[in-house]
N, C-alpha and C. Protein backbone atom coordinates (compact mmCIF):
# COMPACT_ATOMS: atom_id res chain seq x y z
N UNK A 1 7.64 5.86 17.86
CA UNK A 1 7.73 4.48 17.46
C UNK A 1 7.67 4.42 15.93
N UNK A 2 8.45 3.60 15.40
CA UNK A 2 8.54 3.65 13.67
C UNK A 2 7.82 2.11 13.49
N UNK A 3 6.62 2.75 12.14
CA UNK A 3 5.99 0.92 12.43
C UNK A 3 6.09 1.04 10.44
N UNK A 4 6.02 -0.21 10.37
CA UNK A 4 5.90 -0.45 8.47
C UNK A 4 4.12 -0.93 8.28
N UNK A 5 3.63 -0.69 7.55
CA UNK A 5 3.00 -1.85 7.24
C UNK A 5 2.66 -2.45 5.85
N UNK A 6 2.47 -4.00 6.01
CA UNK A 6 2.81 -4.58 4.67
C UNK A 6 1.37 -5.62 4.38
N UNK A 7 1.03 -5.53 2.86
CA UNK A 7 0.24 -5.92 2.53
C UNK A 7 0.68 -6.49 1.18
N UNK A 8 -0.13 -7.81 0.81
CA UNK A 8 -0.03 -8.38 -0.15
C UNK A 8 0.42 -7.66 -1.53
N UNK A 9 -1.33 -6.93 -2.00
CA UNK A 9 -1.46 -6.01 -2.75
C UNK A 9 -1.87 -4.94 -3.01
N UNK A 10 -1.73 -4.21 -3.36
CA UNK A 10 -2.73 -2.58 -3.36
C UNK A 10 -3.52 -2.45 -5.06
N UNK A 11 -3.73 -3.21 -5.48
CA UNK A 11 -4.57 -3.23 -6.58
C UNK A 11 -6.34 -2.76 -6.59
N UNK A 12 -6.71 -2.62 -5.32
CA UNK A 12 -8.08 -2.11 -5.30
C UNK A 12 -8.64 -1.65 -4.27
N UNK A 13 -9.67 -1.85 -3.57
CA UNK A 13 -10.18 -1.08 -2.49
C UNK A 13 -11.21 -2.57 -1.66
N UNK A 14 -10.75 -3.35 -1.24
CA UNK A 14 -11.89 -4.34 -1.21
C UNK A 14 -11.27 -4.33 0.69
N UNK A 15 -11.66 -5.20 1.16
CA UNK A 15 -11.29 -5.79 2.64
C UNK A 15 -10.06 -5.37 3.62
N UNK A 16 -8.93 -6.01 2.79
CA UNK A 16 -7.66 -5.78 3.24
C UNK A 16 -7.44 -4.00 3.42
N UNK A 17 -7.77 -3.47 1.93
CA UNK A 17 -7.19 -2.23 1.13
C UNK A 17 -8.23 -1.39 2.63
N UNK A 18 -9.40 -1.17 2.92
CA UNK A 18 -9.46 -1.14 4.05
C UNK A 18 -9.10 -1.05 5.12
N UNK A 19 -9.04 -2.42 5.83
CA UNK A 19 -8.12 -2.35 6.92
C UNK A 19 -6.95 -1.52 6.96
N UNK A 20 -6.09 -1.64 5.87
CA UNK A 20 -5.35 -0.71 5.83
C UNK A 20 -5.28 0.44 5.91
N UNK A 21 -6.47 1.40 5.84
CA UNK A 21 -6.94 2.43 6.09
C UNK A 21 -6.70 2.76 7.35
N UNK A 22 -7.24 1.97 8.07
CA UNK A 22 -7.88 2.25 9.36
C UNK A 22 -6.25 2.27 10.37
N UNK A 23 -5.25 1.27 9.87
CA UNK A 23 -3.62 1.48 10.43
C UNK A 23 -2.97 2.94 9.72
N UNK A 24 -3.37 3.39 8.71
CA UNK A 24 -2.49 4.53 7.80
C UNK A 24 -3.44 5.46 8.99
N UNK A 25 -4.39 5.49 9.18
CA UNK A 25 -4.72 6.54 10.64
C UNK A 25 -3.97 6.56 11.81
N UNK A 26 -3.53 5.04 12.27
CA UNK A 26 -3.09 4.56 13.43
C UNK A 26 -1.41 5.04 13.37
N UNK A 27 -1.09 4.88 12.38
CA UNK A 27 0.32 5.11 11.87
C UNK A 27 0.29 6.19 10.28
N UNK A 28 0.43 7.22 10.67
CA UNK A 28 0.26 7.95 9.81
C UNK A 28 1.67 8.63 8.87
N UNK A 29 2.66 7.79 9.91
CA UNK A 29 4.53 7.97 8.72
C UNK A 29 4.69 7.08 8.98
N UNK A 30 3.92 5.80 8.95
CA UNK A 30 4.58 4.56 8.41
C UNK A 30 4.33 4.20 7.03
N UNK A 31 5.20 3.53 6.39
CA UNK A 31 5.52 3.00 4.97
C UNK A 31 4.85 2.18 4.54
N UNK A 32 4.30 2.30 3.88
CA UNK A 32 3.86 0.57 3.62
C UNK A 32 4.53 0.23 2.62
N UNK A 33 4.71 -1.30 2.38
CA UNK A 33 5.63 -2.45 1.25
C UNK A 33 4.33 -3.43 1.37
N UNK A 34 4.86 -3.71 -0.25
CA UNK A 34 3.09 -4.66 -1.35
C UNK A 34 4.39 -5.15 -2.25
N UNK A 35 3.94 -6.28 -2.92
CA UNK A 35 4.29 -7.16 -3.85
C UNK A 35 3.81 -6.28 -5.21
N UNK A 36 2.67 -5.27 -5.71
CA UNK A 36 1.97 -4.78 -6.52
C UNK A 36 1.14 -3.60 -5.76
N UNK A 37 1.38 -2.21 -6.85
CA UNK A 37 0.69 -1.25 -6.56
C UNK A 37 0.25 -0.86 -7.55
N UNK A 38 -1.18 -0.92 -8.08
CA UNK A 38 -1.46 -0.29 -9.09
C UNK A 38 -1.72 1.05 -8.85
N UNK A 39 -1.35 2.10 -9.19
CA UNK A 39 -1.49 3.71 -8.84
C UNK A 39 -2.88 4.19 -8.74
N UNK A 40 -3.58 4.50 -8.08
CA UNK A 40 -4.72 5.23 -8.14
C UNK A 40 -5.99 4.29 -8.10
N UNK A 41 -5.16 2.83 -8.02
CA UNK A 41 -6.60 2.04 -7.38
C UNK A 41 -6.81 1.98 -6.04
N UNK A 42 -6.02 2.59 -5.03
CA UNK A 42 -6.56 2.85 -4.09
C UNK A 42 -7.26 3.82 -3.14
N UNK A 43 -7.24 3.73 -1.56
CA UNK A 43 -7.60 5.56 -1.54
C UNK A 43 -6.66 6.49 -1.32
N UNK A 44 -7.05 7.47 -1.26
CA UNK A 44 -6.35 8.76 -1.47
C UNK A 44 -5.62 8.71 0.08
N UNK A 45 -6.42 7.94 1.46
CA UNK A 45 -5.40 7.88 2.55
C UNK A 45 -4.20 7.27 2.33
N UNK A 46 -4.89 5.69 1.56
CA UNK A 46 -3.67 4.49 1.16
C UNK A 46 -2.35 5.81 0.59
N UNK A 47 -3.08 6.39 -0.13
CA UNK A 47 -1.97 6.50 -1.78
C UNK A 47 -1.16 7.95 -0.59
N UNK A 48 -1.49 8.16 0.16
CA UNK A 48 -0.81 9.35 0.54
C UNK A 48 0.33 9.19 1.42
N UNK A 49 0.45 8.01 1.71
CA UNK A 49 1.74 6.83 2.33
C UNK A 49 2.97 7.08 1.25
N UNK A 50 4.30 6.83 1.67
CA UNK A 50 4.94 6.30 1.11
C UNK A 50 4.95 4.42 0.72
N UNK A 51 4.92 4.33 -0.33
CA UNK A 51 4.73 2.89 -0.74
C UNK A 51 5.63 2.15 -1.60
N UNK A 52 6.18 1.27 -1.07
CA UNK A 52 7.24 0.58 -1.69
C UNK A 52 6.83 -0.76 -2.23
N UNK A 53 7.04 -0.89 -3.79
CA UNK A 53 6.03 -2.19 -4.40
C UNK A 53 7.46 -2.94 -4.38
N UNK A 54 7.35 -4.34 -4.32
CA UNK A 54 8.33 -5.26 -4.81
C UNK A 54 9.41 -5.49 -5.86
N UNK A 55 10.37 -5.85 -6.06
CA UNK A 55 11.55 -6.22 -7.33
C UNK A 55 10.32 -6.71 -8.34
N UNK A 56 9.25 -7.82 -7.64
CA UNK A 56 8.54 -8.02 -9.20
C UNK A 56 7.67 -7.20 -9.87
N UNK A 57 7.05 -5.67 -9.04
CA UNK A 57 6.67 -4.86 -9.77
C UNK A 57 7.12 -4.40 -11.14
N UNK A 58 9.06 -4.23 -10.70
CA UNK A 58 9.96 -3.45 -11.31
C UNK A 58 10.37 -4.60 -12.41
N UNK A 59 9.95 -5.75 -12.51
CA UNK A 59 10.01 -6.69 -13.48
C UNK A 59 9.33 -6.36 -15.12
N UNK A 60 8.71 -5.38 -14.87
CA UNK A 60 7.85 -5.14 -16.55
C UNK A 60 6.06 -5.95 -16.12
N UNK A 61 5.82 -6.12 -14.67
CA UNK A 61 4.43 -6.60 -14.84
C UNK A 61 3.41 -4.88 -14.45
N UNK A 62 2.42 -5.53 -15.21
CA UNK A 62 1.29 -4.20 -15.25
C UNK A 62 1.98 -3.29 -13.66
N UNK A 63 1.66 -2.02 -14.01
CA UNK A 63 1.12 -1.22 -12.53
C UNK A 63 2.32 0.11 -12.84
């Protein structure tokens, strides 16, 4: 089964950044897509995903 999963932002480690953890176990070659990834603010499970940040990342904003 091919699953994505998508989250707002990956800027830190709080609630969401979490939960997300606990699916990157559940789904361990699924992708995740964020609006913003700041590199290395998350964990090392998050960051070991392939991660696809948004067109407005690629805009010139921080990350």
């Amino acid at each position: 089964m091919k699953a994505a999963l998508v989250l707002d932002w990956l800027t830190g480690m709080r609630g969401g950044e979490r939960v997300l953890e606990a699916f990157c176990e559940l789904f361990p070659e699924a992708e995740i897509f964020t609006l913003f990834h700041f590199k290395g603010m998350v964990s090392p499970l998050n960051e070991s995903h392939k991660i696809r940040s948004s067109f407005l990342q690629r805009r010139g904003l921080p990350g």
